[in-house]
PDB file of N, CA and C in Angstrom:
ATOM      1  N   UNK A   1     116.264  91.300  91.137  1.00  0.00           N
ATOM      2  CA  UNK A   1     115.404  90.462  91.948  1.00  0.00           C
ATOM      3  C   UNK A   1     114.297  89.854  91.081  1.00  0.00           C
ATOM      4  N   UNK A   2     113.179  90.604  90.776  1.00  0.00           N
ATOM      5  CA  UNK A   2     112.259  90.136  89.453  1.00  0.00           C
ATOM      6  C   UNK A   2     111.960  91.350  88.996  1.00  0.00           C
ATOM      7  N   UNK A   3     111.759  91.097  87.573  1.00  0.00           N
ATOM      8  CA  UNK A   3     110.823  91.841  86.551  1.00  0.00           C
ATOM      9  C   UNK A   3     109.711  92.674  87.062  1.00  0.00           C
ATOM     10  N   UNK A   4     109.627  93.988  87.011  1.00  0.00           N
ATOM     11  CA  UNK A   4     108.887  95.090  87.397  1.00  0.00           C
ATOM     12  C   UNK A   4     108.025  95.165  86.074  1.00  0.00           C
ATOM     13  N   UNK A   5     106.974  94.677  86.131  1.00  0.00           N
ATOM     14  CA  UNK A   5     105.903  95.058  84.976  1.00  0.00           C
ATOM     15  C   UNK A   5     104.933  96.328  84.936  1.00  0.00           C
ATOM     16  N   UNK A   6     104.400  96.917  84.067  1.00  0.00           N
ATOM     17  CA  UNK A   6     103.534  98.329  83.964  1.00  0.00           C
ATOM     18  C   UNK A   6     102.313  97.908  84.411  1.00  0.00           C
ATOM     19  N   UNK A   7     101.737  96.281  84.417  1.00  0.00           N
ATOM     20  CA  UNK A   7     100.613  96.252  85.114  1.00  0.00           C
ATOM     21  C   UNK A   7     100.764  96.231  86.758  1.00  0.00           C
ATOM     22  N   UNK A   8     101.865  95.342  86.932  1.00  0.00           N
ATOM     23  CA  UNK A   8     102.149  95.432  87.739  1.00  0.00           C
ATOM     24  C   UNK A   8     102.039  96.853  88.767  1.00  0.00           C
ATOM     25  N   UNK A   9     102.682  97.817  88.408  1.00  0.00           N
ATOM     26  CA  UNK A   9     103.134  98.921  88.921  1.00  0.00           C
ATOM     27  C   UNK A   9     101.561  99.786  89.239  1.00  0.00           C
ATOM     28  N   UNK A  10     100.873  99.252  88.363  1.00  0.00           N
ATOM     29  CA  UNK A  10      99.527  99.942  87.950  1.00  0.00           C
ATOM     30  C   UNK A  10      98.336  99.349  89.237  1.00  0.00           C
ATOM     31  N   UNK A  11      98.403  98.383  89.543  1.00  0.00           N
ATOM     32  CA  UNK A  11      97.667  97.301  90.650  1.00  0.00           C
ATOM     33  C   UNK A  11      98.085  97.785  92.063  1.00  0.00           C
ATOM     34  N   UNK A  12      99.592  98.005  92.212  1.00  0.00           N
ATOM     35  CA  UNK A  12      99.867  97.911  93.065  1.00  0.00           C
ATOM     36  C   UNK A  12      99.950  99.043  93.639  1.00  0.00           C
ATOM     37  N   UNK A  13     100.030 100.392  92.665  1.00  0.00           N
ATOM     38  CA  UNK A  13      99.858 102.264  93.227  1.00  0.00           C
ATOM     39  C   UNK A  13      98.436 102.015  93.309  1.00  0.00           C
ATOM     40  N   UNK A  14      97.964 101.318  92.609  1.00  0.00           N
ATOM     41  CA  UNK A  14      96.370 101.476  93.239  1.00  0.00           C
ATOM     42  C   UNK A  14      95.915 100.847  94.938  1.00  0.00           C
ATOM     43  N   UNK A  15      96.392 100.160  95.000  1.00  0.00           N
ATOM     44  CA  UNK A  15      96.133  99.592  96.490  1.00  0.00           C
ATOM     45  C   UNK A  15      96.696 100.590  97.916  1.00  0.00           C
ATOM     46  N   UNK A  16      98.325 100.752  97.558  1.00  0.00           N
ATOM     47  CA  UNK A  16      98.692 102.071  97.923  1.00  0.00           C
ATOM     48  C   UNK A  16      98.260 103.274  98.236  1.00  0.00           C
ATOM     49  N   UNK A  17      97.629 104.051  96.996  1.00  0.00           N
ATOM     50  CA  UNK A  17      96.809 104.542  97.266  1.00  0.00           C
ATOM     51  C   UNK A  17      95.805 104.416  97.743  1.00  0.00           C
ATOM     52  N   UNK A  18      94.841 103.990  97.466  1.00  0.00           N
ATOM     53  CA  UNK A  18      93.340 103.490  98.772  1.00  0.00           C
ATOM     54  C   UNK A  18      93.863 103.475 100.332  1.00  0.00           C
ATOM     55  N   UNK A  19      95.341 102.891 100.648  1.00  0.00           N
ATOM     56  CA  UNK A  19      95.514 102.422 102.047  1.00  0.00           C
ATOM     57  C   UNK A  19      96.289 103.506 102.556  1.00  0.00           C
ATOM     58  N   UNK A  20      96.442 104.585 101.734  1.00  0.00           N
ATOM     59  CA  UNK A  20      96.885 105.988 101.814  1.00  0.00           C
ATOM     60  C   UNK A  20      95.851 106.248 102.408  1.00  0.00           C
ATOM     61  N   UNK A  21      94.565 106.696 101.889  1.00  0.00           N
ATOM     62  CA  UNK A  21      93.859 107.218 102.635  1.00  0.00           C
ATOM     63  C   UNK A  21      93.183 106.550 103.862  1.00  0.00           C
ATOM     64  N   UNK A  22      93.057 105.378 103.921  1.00  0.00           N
ATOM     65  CA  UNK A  22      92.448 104.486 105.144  1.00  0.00           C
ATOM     66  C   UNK A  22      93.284 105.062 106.452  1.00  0.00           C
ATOM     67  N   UNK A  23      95.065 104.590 106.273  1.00  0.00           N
ATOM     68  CA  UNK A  23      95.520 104.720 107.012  1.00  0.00           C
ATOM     69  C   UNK A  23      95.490 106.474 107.323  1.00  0.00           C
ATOM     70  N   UNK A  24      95.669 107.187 106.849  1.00  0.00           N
ATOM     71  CA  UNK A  24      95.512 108.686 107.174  1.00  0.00           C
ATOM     72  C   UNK A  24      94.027 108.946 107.980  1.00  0.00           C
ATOM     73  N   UNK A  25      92.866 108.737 107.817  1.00  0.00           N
ATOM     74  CA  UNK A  25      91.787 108.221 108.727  1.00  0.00           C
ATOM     75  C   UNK A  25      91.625 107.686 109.800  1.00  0.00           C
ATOM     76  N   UNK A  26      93.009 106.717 110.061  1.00  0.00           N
ATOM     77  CA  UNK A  26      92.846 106.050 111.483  1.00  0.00           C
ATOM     78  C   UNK A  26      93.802 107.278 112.687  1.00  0.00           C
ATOM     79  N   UNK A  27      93.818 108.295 111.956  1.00  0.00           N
ATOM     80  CA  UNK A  27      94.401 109.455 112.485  1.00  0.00           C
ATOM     81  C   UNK A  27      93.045 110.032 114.133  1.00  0.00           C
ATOM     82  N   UNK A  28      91.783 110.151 113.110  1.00  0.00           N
ATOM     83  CA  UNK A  28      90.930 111.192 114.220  1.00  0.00           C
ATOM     84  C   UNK A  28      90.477 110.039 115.088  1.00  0.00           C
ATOM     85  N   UNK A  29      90.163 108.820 114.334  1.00  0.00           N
ATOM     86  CA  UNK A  29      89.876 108.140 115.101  1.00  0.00           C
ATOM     87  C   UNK A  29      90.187 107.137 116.186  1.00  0.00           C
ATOM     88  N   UNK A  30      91.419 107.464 116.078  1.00  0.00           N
ATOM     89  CA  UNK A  30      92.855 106.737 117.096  1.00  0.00           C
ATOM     90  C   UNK A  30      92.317 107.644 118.176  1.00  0.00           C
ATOM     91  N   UNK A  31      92.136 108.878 117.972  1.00  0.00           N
ATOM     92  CA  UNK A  31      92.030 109.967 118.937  1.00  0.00           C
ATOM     93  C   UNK A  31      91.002 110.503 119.697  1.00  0.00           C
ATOM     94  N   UNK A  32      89.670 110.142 118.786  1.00  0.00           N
ATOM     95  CA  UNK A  32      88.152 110.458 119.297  1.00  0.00           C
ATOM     96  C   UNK A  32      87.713 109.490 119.942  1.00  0.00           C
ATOM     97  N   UNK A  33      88.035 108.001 119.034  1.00  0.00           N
ATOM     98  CA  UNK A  33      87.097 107.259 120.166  1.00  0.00           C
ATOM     99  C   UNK A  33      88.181 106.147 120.516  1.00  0.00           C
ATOM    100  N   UNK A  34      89.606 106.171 120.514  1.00  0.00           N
ATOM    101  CA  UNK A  34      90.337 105.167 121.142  1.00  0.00           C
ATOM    102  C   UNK A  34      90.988 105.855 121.874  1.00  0.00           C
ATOM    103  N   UNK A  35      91.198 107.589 122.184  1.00  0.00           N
ATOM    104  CA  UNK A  35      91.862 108.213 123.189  1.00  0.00           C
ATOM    105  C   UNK A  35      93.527 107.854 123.191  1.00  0.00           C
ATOM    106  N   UNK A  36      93.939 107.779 122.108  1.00  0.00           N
ATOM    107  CA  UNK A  36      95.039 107.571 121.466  1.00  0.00           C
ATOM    108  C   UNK A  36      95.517 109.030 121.532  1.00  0.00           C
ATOM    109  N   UNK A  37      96.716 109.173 122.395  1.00  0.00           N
ATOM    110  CA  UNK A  37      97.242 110.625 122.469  1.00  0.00           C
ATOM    111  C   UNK A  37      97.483 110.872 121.201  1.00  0.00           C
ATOM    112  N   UNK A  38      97.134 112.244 120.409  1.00  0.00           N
ATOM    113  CA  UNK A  38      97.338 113.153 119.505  1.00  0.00           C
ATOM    114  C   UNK A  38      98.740 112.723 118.908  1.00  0.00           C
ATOM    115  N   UNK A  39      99.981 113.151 119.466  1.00  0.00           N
ATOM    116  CA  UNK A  39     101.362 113.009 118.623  1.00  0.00           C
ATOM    117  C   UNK A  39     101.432 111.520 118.224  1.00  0.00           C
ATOM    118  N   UNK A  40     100.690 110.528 118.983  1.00  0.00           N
ATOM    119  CA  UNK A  40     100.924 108.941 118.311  1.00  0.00           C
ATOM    120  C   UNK A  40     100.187 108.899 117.360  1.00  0.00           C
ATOM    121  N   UNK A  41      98.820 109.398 117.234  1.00  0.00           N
ATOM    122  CA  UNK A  41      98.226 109.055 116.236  1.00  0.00           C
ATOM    123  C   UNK A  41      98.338 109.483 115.239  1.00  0.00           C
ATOM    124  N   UNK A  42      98.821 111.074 115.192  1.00  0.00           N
ATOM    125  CA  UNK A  42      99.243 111.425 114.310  1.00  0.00           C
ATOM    126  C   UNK A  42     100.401 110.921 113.545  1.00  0.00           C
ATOM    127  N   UNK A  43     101.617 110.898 114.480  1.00  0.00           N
ATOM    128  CA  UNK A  43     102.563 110.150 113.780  1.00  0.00           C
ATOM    129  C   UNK A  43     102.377 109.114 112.938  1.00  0.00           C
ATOM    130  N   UNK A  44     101.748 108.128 113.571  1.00  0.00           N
ATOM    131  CA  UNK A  44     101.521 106.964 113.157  1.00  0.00           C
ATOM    132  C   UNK A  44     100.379 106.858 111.904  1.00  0.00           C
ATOM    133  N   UNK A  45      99.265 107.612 111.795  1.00  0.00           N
ATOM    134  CA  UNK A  45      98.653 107.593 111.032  1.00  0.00           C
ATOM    135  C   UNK A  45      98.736 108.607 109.419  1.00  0.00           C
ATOM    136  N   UNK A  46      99.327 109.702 109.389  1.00  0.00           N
ATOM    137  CA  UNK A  46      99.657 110.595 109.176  1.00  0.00           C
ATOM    138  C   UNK A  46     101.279 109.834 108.459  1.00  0.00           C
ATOM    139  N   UNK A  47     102.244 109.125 109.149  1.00  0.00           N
ATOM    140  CA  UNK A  47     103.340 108.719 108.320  1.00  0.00           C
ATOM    141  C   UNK A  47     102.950 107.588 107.927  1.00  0.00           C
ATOM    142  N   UNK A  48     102.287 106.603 107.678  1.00  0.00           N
ATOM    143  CA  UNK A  48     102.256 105.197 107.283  1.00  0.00           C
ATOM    144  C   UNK A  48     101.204 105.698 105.882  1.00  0.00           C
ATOM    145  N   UNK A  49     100.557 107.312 105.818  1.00  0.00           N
ATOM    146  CA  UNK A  49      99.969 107.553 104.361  1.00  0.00           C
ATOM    147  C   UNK A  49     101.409 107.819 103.894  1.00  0.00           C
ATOM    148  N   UNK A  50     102.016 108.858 104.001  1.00  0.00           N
ATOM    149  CA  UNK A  50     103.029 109.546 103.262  1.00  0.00           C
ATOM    150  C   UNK A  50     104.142 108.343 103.037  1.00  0.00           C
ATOM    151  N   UNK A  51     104.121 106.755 103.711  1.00  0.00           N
ATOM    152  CA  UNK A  51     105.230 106.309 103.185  1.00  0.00           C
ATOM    153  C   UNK A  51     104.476 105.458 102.242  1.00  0.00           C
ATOM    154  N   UNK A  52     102.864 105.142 102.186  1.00  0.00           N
ATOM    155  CA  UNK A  52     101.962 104.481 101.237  1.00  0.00           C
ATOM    156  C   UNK A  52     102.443 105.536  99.858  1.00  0.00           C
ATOM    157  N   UNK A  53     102.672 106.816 100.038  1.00  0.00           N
ATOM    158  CA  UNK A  53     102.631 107.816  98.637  1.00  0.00           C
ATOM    159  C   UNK A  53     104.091 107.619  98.393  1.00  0.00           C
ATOM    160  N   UNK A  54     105.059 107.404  99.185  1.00  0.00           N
ATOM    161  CA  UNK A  54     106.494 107.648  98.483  1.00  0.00           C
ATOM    162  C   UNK A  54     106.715 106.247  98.425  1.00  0.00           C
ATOM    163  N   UNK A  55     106.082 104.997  98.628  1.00  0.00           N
ATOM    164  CA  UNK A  55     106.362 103.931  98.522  1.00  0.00           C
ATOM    165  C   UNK A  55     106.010 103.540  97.074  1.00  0.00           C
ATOM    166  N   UNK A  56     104.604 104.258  96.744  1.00  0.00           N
ATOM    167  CA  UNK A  56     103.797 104.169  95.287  1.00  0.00           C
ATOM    168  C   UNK A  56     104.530 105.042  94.214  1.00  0.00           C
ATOM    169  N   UNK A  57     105.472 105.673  94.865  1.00  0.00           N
ATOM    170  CA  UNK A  57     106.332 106.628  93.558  1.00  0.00           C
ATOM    171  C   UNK A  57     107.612 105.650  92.788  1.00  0.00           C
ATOM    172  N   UNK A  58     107.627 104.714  94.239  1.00  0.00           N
ATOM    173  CA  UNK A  58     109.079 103.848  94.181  1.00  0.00           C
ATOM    174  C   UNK A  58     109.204 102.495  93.249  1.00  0.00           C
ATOM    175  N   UNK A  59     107.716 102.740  92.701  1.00  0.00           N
ATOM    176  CA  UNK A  59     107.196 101.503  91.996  1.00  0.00           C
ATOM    177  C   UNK A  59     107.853 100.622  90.782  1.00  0.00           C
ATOM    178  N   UNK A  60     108.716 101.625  90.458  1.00  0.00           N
ATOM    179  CA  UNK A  60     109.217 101.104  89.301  1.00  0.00           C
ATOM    180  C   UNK A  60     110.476 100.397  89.435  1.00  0.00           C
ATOM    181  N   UNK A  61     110.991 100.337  90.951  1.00  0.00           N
ATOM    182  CA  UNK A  61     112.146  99.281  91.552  1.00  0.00           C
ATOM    183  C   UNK A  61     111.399  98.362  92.443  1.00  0.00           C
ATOM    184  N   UNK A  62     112.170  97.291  92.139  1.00  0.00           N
ATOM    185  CA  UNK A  62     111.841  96.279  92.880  1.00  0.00           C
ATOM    186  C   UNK A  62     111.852  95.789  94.071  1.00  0.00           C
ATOM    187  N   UNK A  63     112.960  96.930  94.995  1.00  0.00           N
ATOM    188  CA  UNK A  63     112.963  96.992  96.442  1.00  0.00           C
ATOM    189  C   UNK A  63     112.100  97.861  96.573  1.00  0.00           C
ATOM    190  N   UNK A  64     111.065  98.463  96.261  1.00  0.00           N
ATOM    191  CA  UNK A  64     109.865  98.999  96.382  1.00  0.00           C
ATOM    192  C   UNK A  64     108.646  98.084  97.287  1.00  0.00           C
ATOM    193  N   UNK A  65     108.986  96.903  96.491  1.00  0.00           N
ATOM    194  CA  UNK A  65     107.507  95.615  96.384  1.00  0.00           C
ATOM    195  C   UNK A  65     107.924  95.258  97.883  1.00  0.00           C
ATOM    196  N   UNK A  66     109.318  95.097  98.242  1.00  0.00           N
ATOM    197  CA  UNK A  66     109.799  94.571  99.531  1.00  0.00           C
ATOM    198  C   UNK A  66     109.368  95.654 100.450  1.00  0.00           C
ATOM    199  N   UNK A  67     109.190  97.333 100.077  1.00  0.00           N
ATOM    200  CA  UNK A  67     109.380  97.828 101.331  1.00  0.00           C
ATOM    201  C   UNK A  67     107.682  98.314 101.484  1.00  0.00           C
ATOM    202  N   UNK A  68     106.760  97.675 100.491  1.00  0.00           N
ATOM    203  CA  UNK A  68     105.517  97.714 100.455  1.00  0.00           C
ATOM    204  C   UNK A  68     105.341  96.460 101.009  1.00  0.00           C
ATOM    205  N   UNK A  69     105.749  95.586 101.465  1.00  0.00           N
ATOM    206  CA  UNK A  69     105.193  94.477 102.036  1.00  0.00           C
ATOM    207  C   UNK A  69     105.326  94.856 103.364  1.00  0.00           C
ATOM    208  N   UNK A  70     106.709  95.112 103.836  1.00  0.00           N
ATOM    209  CA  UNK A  70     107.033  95.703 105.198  1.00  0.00           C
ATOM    210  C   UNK A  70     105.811  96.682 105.070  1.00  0.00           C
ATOM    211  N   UNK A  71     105.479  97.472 104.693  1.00  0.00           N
ATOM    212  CA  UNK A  71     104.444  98.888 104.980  1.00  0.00           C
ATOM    213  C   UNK A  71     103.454  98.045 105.369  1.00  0.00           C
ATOM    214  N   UNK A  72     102.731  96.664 104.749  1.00  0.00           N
ATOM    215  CA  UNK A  72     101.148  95.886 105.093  1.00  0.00           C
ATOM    216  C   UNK A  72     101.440  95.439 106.537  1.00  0.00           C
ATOM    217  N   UNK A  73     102.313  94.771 107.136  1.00  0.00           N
ATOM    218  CA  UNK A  73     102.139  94.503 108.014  1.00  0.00           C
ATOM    219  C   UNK A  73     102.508  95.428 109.201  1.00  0.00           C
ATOM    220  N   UNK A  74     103.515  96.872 108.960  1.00  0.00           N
ATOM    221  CA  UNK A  74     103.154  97.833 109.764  1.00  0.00           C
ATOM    222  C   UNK A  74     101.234  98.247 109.473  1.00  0.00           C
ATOM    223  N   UNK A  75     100.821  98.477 108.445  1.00  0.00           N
ATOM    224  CA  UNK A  75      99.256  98.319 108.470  1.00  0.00           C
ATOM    225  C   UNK A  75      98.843  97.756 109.150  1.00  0.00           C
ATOM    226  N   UNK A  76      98.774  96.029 109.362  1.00  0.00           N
ATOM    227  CA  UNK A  76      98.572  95.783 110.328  1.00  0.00           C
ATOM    228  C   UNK A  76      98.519  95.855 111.716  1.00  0.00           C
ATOM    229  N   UNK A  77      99.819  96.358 111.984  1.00  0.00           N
ATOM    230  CA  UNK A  77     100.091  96.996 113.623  1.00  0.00           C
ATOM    231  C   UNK A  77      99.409  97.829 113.676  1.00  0.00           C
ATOM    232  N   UNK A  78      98.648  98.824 112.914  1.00  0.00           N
ATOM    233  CA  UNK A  78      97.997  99.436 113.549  1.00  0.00           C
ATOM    234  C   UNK A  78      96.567  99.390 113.808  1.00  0.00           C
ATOM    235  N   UNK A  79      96.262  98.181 114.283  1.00  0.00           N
ATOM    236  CA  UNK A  79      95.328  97.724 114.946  1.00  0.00           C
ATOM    237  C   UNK A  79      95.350  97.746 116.202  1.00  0.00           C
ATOM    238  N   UNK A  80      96.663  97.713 116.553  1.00  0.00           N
ATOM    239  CA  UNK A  80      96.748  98.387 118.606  1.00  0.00           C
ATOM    240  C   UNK A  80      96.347  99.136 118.529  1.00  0.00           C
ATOM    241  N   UNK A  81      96.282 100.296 117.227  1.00  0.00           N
ATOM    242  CA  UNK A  81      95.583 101.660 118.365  1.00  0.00           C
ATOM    243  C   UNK A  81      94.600 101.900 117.701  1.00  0.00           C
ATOM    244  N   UNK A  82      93.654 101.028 116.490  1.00  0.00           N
ATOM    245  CA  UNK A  82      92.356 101.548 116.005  1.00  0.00           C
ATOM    246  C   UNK A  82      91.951  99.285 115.669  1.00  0.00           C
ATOM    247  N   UNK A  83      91.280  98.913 116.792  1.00  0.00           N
ATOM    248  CA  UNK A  83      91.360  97.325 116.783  1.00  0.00           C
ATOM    249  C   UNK A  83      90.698  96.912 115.295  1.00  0.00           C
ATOM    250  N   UNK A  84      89.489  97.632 114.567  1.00  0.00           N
ATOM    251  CA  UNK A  84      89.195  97.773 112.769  1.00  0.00           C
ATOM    252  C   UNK A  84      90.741  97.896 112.210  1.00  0.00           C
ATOM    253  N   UNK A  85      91.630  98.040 112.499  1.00  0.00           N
ATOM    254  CA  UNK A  85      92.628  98.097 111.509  1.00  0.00           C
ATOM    255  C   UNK A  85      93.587  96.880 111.045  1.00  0.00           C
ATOM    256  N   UNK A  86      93.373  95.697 112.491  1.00  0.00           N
ATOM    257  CA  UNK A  86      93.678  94.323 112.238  1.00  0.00           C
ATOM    258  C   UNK A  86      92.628  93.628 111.305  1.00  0.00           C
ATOM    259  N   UNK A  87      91.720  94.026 110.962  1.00  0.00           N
ATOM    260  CA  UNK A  87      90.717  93.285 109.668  1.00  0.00           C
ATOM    261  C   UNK A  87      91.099  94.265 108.480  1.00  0.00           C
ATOM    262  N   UNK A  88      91.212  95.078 108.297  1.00  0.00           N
ATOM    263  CA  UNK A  88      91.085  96.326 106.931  1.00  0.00           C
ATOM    264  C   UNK A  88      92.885  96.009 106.794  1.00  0.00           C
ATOM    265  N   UNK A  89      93.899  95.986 107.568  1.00  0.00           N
ATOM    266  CA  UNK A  89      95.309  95.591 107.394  1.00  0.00           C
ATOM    267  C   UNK A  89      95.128  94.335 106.867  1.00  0.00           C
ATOM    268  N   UNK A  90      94.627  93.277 106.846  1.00  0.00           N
ATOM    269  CA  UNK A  90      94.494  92.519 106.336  1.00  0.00           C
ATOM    270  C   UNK A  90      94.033  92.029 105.010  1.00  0.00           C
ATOM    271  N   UNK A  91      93.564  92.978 104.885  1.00  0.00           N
ATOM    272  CA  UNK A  91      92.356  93.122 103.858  1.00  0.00           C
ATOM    273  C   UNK A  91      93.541  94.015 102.605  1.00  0.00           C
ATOM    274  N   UNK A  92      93.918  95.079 102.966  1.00  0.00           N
ATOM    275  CA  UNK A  92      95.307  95.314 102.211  1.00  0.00           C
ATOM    276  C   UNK A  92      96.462  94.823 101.493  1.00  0.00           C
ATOM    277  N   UNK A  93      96.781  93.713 103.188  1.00  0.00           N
ATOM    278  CA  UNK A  93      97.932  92.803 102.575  1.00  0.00           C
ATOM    279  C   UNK A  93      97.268  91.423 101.235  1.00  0.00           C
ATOM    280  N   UNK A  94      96.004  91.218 101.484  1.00  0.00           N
ATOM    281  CA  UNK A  94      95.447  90.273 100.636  1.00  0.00           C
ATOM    282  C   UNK A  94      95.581  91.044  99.022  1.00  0.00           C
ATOM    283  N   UNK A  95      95.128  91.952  99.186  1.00  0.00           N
ATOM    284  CA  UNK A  95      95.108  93.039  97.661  1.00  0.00           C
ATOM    285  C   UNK A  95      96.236  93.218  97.197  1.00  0.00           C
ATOM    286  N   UNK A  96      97.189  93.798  97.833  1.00  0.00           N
ATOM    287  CA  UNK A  96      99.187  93.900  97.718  1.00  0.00           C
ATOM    288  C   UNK A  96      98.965  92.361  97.032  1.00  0.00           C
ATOM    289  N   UNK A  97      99.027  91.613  97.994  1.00  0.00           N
ATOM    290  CA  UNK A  97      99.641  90.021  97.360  1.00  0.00           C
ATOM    291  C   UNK A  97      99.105  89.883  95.823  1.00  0.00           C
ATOM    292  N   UNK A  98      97.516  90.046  95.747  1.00  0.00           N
ATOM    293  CA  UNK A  98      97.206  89.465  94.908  1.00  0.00           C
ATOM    294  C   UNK A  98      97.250  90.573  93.436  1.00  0.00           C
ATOM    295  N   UNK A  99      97.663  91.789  94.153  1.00  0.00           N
ATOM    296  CA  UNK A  99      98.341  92.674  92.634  1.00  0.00           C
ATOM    297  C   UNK A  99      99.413  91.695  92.312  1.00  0.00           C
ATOM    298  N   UNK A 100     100.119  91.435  93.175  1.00  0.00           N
ATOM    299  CA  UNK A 100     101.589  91.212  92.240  1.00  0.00           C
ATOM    300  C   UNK A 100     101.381  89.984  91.600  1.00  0.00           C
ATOM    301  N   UNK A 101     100.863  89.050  92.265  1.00  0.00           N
ATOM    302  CA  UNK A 101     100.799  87.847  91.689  1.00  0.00           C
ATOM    303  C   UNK A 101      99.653  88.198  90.334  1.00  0.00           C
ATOM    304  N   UNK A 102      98.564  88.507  90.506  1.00  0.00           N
ATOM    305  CA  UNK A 102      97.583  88.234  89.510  1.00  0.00           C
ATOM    306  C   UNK A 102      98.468  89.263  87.730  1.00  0.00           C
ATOM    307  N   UNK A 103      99.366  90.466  88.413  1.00  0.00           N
ATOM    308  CA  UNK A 103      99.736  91.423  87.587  1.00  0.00           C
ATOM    309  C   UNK A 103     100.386  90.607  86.774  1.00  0.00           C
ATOM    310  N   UNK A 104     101.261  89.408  87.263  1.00  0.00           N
ATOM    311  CA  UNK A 104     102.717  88.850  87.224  1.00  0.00           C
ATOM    312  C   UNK A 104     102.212  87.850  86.361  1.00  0.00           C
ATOM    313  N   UNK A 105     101.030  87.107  86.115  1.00  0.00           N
ATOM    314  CA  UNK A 105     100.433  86.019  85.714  1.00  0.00           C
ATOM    315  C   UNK A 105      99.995  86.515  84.393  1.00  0.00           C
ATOM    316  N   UNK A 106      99.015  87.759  84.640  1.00  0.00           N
ATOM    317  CA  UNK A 106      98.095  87.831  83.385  1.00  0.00           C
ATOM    318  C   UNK A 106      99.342  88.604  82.404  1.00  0.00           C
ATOM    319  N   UNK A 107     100.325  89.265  82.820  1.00  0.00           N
ATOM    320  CA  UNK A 107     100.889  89.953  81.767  1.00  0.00           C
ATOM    321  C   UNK A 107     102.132  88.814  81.376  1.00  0.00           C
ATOM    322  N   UNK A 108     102.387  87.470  82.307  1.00  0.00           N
ATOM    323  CA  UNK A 108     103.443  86.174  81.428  1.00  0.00           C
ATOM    324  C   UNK A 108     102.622  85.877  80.497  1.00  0.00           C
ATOM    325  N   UNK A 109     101.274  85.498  80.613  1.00  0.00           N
ATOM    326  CA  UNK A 109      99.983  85.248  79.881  1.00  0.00           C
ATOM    327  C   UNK A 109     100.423  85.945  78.128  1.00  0.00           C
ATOM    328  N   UNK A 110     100.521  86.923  78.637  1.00  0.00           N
ATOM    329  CA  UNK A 110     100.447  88.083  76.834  1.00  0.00           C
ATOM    330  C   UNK A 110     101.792  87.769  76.492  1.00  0.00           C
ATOM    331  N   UNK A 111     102.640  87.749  77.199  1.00  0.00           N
ATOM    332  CA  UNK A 111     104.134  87.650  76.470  1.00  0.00           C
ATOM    333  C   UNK A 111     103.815  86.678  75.701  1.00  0.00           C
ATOM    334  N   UNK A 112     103.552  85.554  76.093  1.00  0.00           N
ATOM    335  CA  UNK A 112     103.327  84.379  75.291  1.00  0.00           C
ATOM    336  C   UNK A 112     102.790  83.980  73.884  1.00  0.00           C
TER     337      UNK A 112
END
């Protein structure tokens, strides 16, 4: 598909990670102050970290980048049950995008 670069890979476990923990957070608070029954929020908050961590392991294939894009805009969805998560999901998918692209640019840059 394309070229998997080390900066690349490096930009983009970083964003991953951070939205690892965001999304694992929208766990108590799905539940304290949006009254988000317990097994949804958990599920939901609780699996969208653990697929941010096995998504960031997957980094070094390129159907990785595809199933990290799918992961931002499940990020996004979860703004139905914490409505801060449609701005901060957003705010994710902007960072995702602009790892790959900015990774993809500055390291054609050095080949050169």
């Amino acid at each position: 598909m394309f070229e998997v670069t080390p900066g690349m890979r490096r930009l983009c476990a970083s964003v991953l990670g951070m939205q690892a923990i965001v999304v694992a957070l929208v766990t108590p608070v799905a539940i304290t102050i949006n009254h988000v029954s317990p097994p949804v929020a958990v599920t939901v908050g609780l699996g969208l970290a653990v697929l941010c961590v096995l998504i960031a392991g997957q980094l070094k294939r390129s159907y990785a980048y595809i199933a990290g894009s799918v992961l931002q805009i499940l990020t996004i969805a979860t703004g139905f049950l914490v409505p801060a998560m449609f701005f901060l999901g957003v705010i994710f998918a902007a960072l995702w995008i602009t790892a790959i692209f900015v990774a993809r640019r500055v390291e054609g840059t050095t080949k050169r």
